[in-house]
Protein backbone atom coordinates (compact mmCIF):
# COMPACT_ATOMS: atom_id res chain seq x y z
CA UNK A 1 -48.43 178.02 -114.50
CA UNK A 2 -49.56 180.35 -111.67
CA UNK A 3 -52.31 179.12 -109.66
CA UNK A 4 -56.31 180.43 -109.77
CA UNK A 5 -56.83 183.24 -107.67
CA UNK A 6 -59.74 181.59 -106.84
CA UNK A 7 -58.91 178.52 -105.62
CA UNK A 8 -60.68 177.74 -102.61
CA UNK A 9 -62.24 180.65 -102.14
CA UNK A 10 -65.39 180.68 -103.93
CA UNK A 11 -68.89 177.82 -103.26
CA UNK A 12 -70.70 178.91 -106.22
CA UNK A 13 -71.16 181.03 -109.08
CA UNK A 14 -73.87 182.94 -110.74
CA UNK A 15 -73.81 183.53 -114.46
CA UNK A 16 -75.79 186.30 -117.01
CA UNK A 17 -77.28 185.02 -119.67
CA UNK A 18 -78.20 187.54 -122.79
CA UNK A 19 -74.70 188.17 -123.72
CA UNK A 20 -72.30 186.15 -121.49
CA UNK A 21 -73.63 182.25 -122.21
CA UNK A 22 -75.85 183.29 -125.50
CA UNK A 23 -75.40 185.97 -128.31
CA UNK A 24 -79.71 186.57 -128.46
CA UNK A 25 -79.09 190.10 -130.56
CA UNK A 26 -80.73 188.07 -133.45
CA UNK A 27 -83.95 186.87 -131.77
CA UNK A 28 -84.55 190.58 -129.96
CA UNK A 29 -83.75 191.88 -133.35
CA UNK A 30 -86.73 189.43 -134.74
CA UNK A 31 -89.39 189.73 -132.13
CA UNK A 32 -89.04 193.61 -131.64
CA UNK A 33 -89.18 193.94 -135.83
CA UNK A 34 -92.25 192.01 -135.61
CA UNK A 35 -93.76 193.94 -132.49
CA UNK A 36 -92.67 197.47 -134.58
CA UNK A 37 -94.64 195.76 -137.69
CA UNK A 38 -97.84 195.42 -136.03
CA UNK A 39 -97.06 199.12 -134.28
CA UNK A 40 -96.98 200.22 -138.26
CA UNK A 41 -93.55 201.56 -136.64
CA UNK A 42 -90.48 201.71 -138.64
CA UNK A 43 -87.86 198.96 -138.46
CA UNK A 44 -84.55 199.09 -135.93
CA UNK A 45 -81.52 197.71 -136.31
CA UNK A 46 -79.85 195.31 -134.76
CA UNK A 47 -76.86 197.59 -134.00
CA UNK A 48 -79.43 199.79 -132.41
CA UNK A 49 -80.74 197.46 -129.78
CA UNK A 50 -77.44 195.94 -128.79
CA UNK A 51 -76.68 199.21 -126.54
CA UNK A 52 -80.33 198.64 -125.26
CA UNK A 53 -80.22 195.01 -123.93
CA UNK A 54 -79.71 194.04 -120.59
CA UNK A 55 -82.35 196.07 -118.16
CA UNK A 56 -84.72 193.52 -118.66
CA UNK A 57 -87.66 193.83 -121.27
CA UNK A 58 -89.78 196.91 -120.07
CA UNK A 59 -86.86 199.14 -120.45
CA UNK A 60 -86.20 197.54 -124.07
CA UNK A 61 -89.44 198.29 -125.05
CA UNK A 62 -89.31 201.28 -124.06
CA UNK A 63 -85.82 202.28 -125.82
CA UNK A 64 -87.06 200.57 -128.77
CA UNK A 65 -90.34 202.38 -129.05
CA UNK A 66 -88.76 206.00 -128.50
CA UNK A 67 -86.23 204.84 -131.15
CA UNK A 68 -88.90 203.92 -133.81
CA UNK A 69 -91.20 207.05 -133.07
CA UNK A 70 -87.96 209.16 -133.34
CA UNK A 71 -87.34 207.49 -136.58
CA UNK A 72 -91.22 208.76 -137.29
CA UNK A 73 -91.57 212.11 -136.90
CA UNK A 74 -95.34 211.96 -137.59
CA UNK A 75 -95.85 209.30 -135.05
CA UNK A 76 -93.56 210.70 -132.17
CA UNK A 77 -96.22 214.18 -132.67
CA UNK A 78 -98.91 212.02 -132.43
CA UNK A 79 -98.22 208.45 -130.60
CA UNK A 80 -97.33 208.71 -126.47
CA UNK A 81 -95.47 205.54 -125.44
CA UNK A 82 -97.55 205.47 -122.76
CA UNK A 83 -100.73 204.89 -124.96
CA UNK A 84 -99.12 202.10 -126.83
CA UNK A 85 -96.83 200.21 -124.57
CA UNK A 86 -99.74 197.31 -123.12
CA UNK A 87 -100.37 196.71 -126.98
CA UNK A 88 -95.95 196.51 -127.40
CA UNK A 89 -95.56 194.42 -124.37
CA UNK A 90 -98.32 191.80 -125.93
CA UNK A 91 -96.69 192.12 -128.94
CA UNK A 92 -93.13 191.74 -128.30
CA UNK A 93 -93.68 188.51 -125.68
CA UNK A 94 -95.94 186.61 -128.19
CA UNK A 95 -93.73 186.81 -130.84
CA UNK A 96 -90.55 186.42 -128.88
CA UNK A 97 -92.15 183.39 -127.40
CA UNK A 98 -92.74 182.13 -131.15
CA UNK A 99 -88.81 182.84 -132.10
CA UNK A 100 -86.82 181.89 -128.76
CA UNK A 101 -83.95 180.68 -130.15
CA UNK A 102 -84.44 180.26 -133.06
CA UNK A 103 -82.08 183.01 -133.94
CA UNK A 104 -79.45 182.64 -131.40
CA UNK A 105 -76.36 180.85 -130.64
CA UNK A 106 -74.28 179.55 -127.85
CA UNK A 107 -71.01 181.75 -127.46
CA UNK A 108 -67.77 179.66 -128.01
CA UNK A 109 -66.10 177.79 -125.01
CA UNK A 110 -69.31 178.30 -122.87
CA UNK A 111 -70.66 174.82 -122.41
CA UNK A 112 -66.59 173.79 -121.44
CA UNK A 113 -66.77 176.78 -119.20
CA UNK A 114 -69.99 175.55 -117.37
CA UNK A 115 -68.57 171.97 -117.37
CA UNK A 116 -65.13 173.62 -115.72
CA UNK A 117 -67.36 175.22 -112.96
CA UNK A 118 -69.16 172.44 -112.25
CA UNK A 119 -65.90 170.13 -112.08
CA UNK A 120 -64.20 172.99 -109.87
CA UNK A 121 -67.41 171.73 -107.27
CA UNK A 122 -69.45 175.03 -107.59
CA UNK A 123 -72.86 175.09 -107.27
CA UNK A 124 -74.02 176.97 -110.16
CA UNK A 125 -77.33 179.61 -111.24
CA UNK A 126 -78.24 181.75 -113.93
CA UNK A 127 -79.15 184.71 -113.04
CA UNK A 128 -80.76 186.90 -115.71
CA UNK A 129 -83.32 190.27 -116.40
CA UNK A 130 -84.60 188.07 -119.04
CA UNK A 131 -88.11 187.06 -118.02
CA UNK A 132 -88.46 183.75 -116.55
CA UNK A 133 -90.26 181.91 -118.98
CA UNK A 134 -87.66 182.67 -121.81
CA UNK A 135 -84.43 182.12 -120.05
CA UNK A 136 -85.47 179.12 -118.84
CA UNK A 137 -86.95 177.60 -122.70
CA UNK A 138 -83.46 179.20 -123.80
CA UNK A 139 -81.58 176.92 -121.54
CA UNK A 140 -83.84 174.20 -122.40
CA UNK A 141 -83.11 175.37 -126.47
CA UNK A 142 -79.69 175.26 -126.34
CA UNK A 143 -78.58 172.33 -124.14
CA UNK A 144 -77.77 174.59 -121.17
CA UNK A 145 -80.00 173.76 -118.51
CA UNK A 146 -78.47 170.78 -117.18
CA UNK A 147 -75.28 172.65 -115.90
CA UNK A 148 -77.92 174.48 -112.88
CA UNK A 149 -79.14 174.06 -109.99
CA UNK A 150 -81.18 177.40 -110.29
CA UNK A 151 -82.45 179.33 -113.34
CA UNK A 152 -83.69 182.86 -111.54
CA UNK A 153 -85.09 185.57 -114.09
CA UNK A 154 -85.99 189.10 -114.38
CA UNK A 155 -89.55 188.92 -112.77
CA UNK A 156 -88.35 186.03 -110.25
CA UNK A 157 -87.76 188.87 -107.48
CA UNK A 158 -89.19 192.52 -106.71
CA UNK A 159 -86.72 193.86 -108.39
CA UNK A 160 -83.79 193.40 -111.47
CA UNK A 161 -79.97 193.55 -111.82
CA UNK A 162 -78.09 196.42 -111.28
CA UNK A 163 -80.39 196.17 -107.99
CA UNK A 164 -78.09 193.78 -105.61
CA UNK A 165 -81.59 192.35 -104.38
CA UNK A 166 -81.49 189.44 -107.20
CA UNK A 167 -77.86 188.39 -106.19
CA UNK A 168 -78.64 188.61 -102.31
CA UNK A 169 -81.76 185.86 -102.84
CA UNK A 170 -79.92 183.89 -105.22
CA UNK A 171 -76.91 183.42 -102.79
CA UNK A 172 -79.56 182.74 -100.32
CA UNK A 173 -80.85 180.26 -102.09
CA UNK A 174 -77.51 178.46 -103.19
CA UNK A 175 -77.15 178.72 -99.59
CA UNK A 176 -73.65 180.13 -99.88
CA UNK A 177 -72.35 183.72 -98.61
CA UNK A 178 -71.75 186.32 -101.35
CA UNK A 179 -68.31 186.83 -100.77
CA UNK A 180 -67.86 183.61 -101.81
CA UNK A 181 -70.03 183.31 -104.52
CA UNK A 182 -69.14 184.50 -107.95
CA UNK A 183 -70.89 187.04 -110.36
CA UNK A 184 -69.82 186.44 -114.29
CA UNK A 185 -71.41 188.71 -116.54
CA UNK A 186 -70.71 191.05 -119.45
CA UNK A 187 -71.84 194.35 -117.99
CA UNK A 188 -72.14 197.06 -115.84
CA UNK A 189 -75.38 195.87 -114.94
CA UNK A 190 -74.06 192.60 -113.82
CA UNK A 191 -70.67 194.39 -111.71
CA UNK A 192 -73.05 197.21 -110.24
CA UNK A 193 -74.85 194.16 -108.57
CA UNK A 194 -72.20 192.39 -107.40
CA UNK A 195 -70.16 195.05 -105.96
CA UNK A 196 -73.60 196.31 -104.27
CA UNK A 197 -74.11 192.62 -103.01
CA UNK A 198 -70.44 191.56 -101.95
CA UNK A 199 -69.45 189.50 -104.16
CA UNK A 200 -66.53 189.07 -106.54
CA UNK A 201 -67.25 189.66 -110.30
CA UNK A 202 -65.52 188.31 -113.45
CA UNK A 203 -66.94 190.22 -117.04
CA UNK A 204 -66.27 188.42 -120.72
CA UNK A 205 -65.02 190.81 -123.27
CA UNK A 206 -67.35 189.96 -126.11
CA UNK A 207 -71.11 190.91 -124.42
CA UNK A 208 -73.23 194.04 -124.74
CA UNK A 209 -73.09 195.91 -122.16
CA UNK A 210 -74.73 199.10 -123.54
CA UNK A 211 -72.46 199.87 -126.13
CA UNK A 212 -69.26 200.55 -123.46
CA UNK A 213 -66.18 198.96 -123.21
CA UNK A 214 -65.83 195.98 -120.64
CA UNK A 215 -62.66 197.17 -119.11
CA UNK A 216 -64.35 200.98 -118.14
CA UNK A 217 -66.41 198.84 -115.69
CA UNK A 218 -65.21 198.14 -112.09
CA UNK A 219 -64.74 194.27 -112.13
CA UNK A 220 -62.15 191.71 -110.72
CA UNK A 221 -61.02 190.23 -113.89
CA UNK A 222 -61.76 190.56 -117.85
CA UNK A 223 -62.58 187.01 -119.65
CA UNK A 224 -62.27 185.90 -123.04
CA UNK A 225 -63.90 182.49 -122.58
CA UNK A 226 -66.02 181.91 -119.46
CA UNK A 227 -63.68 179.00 -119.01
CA UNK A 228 -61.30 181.46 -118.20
CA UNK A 229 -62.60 182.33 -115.10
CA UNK A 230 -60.09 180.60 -113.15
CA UNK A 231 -56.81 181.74 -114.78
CA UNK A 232 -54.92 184.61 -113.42
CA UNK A 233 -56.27 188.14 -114.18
């Protein structure tokens, strides 16, 4: 067997979470439904919002609210986003606070993945647009918030993944240097940071990442399994 490429040269690693450690299409797909329902807005799929997850939750709101009025043609004459995106953003967090996790699941292989990492002596974060509250009552959900020593979200810093900013203050405070401290993601977002921050950057196959294909994105390796991260790429 050939040896990791990344053996001894890597501290730490940060890891996504929507997508890359937990498939959470169902519980955006349940809270935005419910936000859309008190909008008297039509319904969007799930389908639909997969290509729309990952920029954090103003920008879903947003995508999901010019879907819907598109889907209305009487609304979208009537109805600026503007005018009813406070009343969306209550919306949407109360009832995604109500549902988180509830209609989720753990991707295969990730808690062995995490374990791997941890065993491989890497100091570990997640690092996530999701806001703060929810990825860290996710972790909590789902039996993942043991494997970290940090849990940064989407409103943790001034600004959000693909911004490198996020990456830069989480390596700071790992206290490790980013070219030695590993990105793993499932999405442009995630690679556009890293690159922009120096550090290396492994993608899984199986996330969102706006409706593209992993392997059009500029990354260092392409995982099936986040345990794979130290196997040849």
């Amino acid at each position: 067997m050939s040896a990791s490429p990344w053996a001894g040269r890597l501290d730490a690693a940060m890891v996504d979470l929507d997508g890359t450690l937990v498939d959470t299409l169902g519980d955006f797909h349940a809270a935005l439904n419910r936000m859309l329902a008190e909008l008297q807005l039509p319904a969007i799929a799930a389908s639909a919002i997969e290509s729309m997850v990952g920029k954090g939750s103003e920008h879903l709101i947003e995508s999901v609210l010019k879907h819907a009025l598109a889907l209305d043609g009487q609304a979208q004459a009537a109805i600026k986003i503007e005018a009813i995106y406070p009343a969306a953003w209550d919306s949407y967090q109360r009832h995604y606070a109500a549902i988180n996790g509830e209609f989720s699941r753990v991707y295969p292989g990730v808690p062995e993945g995490l374990h791997s990492l941890r065993s491989a002596g890497l100091r570990l974060a997640c690092l996530t647009n999701k806001p703060q509250v929810f990825a860290e009552g996710l972790l909590r959900t789902k039996g993942l918030d043991g494997f970290f020593d940090h849990v940064f979200g989407g409103d943790a810093f001034a600004r959000k993944k693909p911004d490198p900013l996020p990456l830069l203050q989480t390596c700071a405070a790992l206290g490790t240097p980013p070219a030695r401290t590993l990105m793993l993601g499932d999405s442009g977002n995630d690679a556009q940071a890293a690159r922009a921050a120096g550090c290396p950057v492994l993608l899984v196959d199986y996330g969102y990442n706006h409706g593209q294909p992993i392997t059009s994105v500029d990354a260092d390796g392409y995982l099936q399994h986040i345990g794979d991260w130290c196997q040849p790429q």
